[in-house]
Protein backbone atom coordinates (compact mmCIF):
# COMPACT_ATOMS: atom_id res chain seq x y z
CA UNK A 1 -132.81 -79.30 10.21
CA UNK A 2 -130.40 -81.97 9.58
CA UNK A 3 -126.26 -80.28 8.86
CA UNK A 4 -125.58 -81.51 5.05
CA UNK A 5 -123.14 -84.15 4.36
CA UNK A 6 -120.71 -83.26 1.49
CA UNK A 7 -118.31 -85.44 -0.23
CA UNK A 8 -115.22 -84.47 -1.18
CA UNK A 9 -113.19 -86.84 -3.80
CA UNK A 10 -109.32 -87.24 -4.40
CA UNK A 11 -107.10 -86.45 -6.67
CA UNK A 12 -107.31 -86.83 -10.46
CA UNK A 13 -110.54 -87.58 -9.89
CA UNK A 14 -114.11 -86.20 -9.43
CA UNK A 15 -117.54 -85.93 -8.06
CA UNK A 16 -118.50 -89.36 -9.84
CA UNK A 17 -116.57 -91.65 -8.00
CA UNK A 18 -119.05 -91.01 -5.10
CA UNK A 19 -121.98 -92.52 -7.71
CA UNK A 20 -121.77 -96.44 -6.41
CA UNK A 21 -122.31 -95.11 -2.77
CA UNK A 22 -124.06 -91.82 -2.55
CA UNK A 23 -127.75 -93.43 -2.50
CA UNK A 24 -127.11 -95.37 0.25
CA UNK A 25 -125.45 -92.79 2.13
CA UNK A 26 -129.05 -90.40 1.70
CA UNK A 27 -130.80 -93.32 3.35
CA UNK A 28 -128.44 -93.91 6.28
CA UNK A 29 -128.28 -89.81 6.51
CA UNK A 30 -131.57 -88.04 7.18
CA UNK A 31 -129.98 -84.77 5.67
CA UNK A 32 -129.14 -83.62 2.10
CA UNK A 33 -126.17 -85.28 0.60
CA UNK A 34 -124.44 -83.37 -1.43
CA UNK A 35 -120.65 -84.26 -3.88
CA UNK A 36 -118.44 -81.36 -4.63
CA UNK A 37 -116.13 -81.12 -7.46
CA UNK A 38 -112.77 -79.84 -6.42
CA UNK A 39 -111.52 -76.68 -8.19
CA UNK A 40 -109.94 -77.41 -11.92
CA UNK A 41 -111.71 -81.52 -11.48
CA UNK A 42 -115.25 -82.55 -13.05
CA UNK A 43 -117.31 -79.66 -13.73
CA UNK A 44 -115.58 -77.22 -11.41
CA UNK A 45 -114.01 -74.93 -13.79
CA UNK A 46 -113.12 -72.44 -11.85
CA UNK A 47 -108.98 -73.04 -11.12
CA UNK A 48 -107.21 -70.47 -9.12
CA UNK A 49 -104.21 -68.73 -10.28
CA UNK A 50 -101.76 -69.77 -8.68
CA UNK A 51 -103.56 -73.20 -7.56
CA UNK A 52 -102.54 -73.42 -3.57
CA UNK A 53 -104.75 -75.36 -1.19
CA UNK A 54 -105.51 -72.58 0.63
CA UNK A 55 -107.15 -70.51 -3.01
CA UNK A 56 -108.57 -73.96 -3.79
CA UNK A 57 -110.37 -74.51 -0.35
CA UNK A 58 -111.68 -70.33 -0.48
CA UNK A 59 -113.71 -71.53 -3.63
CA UNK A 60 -115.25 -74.69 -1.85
CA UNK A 61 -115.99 -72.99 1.38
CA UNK A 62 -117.88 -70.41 -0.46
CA UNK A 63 -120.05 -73.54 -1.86
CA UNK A 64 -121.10 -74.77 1.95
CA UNK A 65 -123.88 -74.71 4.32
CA UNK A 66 -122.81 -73.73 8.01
CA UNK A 67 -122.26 -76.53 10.21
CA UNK A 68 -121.04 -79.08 7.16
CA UNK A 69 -120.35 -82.63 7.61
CA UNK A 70 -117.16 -83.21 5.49
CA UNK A 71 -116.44 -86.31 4.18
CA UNK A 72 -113.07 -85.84 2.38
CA UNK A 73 -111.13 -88.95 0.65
CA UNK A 74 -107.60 -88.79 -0.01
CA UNK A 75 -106.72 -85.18 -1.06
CA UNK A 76 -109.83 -84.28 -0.49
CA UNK A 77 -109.19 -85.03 3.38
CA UNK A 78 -106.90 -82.33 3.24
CA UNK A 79 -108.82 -80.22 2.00
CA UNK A 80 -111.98 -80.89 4.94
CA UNK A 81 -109.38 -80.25 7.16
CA UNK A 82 -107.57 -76.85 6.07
CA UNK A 83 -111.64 -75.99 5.69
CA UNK A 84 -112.70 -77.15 9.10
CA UNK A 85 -109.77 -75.01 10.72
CA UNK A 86 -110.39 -70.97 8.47
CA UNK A 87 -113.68 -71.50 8.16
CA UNK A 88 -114.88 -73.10 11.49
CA UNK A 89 -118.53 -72.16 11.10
CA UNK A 90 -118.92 -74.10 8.33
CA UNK A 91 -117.95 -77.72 9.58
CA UNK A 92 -119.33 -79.78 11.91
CA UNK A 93 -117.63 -82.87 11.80
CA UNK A 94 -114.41 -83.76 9.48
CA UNK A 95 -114.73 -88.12 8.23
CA UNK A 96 -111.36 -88.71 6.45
CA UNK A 97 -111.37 -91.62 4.45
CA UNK A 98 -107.76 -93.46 3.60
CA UNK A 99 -106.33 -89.78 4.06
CA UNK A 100 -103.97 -88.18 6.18
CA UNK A 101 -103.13 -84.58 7.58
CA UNK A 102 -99.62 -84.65 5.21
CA UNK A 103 -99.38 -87.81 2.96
CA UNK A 104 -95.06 -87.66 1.82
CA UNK A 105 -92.86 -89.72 3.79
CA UNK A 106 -90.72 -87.91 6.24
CA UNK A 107 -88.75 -88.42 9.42
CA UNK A 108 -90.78 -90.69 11.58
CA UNK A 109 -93.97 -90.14 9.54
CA UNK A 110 -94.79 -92.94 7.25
CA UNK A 111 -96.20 -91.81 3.58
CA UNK A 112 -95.93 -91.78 -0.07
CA UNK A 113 -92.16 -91.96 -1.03
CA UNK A 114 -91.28 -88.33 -2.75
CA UNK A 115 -89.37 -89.88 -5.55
CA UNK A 116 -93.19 -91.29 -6.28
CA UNK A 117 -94.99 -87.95 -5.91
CA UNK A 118 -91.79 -86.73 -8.14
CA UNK A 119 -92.06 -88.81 -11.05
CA UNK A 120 -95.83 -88.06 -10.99
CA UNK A 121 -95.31 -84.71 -11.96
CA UNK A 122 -92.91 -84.76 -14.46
CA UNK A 123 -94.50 -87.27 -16.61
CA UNK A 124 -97.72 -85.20 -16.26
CA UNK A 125 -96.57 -83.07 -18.91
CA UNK A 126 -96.59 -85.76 -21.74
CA UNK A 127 -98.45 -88.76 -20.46
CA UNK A 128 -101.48 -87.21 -18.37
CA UNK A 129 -103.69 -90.02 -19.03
CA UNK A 130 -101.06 -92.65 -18.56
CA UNK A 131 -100.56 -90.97 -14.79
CA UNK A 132 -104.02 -90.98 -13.88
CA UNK A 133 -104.64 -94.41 -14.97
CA UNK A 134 -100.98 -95.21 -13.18
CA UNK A 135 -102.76 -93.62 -9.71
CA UNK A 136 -105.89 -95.63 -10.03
CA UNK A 137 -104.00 -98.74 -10.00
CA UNK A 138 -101.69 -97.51 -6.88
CA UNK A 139 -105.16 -96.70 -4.92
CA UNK A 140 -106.60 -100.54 -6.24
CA UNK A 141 -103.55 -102.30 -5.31
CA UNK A 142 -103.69 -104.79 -2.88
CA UNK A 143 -107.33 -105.10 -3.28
CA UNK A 144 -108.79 -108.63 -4.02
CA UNK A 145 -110.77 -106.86 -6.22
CA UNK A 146 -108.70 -104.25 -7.57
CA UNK A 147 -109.09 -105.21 -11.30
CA UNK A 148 -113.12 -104.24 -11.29
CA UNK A 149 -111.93 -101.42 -8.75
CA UNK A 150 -110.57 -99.45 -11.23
CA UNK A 151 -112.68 -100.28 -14.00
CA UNK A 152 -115.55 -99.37 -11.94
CA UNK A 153 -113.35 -96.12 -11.06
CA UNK A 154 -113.21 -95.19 -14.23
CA UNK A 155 -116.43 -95.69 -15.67
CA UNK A 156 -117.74 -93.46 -12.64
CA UNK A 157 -115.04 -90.45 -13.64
CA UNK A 158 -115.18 -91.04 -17.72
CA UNK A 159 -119.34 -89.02 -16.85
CA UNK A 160 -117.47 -85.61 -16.22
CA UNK A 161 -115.22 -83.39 -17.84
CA UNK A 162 -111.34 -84.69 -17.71
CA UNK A 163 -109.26 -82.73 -14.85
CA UNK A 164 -107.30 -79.29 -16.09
CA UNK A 165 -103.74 -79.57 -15.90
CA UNK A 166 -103.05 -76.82 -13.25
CA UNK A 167 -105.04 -78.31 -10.92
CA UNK A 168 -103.36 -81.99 -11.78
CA UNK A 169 -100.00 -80.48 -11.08
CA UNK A 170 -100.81 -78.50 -7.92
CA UNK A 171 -102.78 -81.45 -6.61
CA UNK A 172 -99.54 -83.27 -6.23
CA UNK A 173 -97.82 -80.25 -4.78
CA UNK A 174 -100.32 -80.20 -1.94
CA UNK A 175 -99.75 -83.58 -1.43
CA UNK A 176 -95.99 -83.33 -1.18
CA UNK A 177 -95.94 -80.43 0.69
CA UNK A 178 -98.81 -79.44 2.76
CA UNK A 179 -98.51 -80.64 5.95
CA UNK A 180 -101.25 -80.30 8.31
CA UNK A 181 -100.01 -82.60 11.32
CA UNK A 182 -100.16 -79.37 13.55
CA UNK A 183 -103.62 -78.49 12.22
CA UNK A 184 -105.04 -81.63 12.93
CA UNK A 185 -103.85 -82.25 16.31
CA UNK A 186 -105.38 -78.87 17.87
CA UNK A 187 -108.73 -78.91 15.35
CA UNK A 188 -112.17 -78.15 17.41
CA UNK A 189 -114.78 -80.33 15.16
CA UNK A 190 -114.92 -84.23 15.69
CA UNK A 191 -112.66 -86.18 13.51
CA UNK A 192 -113.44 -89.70 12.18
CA UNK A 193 -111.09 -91.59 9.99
CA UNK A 194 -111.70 -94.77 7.66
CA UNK A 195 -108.89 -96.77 6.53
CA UNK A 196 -108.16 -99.59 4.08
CA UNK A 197 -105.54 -102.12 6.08
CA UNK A 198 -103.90 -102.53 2.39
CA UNK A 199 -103.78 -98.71 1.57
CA UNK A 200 -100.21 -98.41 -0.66
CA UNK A 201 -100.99 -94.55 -0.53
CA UNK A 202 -101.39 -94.09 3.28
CA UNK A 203 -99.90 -96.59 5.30
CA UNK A 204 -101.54 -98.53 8.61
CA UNK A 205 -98.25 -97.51 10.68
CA UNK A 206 -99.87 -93.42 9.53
CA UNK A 207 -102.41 -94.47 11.48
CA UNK A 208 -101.35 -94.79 15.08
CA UNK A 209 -99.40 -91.47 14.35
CA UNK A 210 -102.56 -89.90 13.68
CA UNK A 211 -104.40 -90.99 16.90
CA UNK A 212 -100.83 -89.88 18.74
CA UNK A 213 -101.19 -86.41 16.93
CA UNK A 214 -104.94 -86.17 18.30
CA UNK A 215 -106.42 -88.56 21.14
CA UNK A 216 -109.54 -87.42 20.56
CA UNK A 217 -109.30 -88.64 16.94
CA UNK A 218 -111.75 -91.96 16.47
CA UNK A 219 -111.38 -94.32 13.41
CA UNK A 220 -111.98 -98.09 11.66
CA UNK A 221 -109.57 -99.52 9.85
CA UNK A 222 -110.95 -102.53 7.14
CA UNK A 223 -108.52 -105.20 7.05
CA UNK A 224 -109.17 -106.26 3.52
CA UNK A 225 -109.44 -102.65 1.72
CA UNK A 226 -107.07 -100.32 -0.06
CA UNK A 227 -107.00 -96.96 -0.66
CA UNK A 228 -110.96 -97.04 -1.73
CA UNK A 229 -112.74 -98.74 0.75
CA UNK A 230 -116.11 -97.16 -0.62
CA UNK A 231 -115.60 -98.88 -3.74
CA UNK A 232 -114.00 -102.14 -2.61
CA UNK A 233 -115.94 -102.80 0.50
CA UNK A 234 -118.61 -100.81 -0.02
CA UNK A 235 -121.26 -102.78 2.82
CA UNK A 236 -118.34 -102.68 5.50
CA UNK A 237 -117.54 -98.73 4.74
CA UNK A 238 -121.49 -98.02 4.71
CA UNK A 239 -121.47 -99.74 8.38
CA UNK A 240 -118.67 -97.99 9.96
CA UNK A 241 -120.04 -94.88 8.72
CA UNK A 242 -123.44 -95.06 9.64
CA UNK A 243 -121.53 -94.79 13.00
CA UNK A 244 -119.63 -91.76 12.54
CA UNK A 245 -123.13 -89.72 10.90
């Protein structure tokens, strides 16, 4: 029997952005598909007290066949990684797509500024609609088609329940401060990486890092996408994944 391939979304967001491109990826994949909500997003309700990536991933891990194929975009990338490393048995393969083992800016590792992450969380508090809407631009930009990006984006995400606000807040946490780099270069499942050339949220110099970090570590980059290449270029992702299946 065929290992399931699940999708994992990013932050602020939920199982519905996968809509546009989940049908095709059941007929390039002869197993079940399957998109996961991440805890506190969409219709996951349950949110762990306190929200760390490591309580967040226990609840997903609990919802996946052995021998997973984890497709994880943006902060969900993080989370298919911290998974593939505690619970071993349950992963197969890890496909990051425009995500990175630690995403803030640091000596000699190129990211998202923290003053960016920062301001994110602060104005959560008051203007938690203006942020999210504020992100989906960020992961559009640069895209020749960024406008219908992120109306498509949030059509898709409008289906589900809106995110709760713990999960918002410790979202950004992870992203600022989890930092994986060591995890990823020394991880025992296959890891395949898609990128968007144009990404503003994880830069093309991340990339190179990345494949320093782990040689084994295989990826495509599309020169015309941003940070959602599924979305943007969804015929050139669907190709260099049906590679990486």
């Amino acid at each position: 029997m065929q290992n399931e391939l699940v999708l994992l979304h990013g932050w602020g967001m939920n199982q519905g952005v996968w809509q546009l491109v989940q049908p095709e990826l059941e007929f390039l994949y002869s197993g079940n598909v399957r998109s996961l909500d991440l805890p506190g997003f969409g219709n996951s309700l349950v949110c762990p007290s306190p929200y760390t990536l490591h309580d967040a991933a226990v609840i997903l891990s609990g919802q996946l066949k052995p021998k997973s194929i984890l497709m994880g975009w943006s902060l969900g990338g993080l989370f298919a990684l911290y998974i593939a490393k505690h619970w071993p048995e349950k992963v197969s393969k890890v496909i990051l797509i425009a995500s990175t083992p630690f995403f803030a800016e640091c000596d000699n590792w190129p990211g998202i500024k923290a003053k960016v992450l920062t301001q994110f969380k602060e104005q959560l508090v008051n203007h938690r609609e203006k942020i999210i809407e504020r992100f989906l631009a960020i992961q559009a930009m640069g895209s020749e088609s960024a406008r219908d990006d992120i109306k498509q984006l949030k059509q898709l995400l409008n289906q589900y329940s809106a995110p709760q606000s713990d999960a918002l807040s410790a979202g950004l946490d992870i992203l600022q401060n989890d930092d994986l780099r060591d995890l990823f270069a020394h991880c025992l499942v296959p890891i395949r990486g898609v990128f968007g050339r144009l990404d503003a949220l994880v830069p093309y110099k991340a990339i190179s890092k990345m494949s320093a970090l782990n040689t084994e570590f295989e990826y495509e980059v599309l020169d015309k996408a941003s940070h959602a290449p599924f979305i943007s270029h969804k015929s050139e992702f669907l190709s260099v994944v049906k590679s990486m299946l």
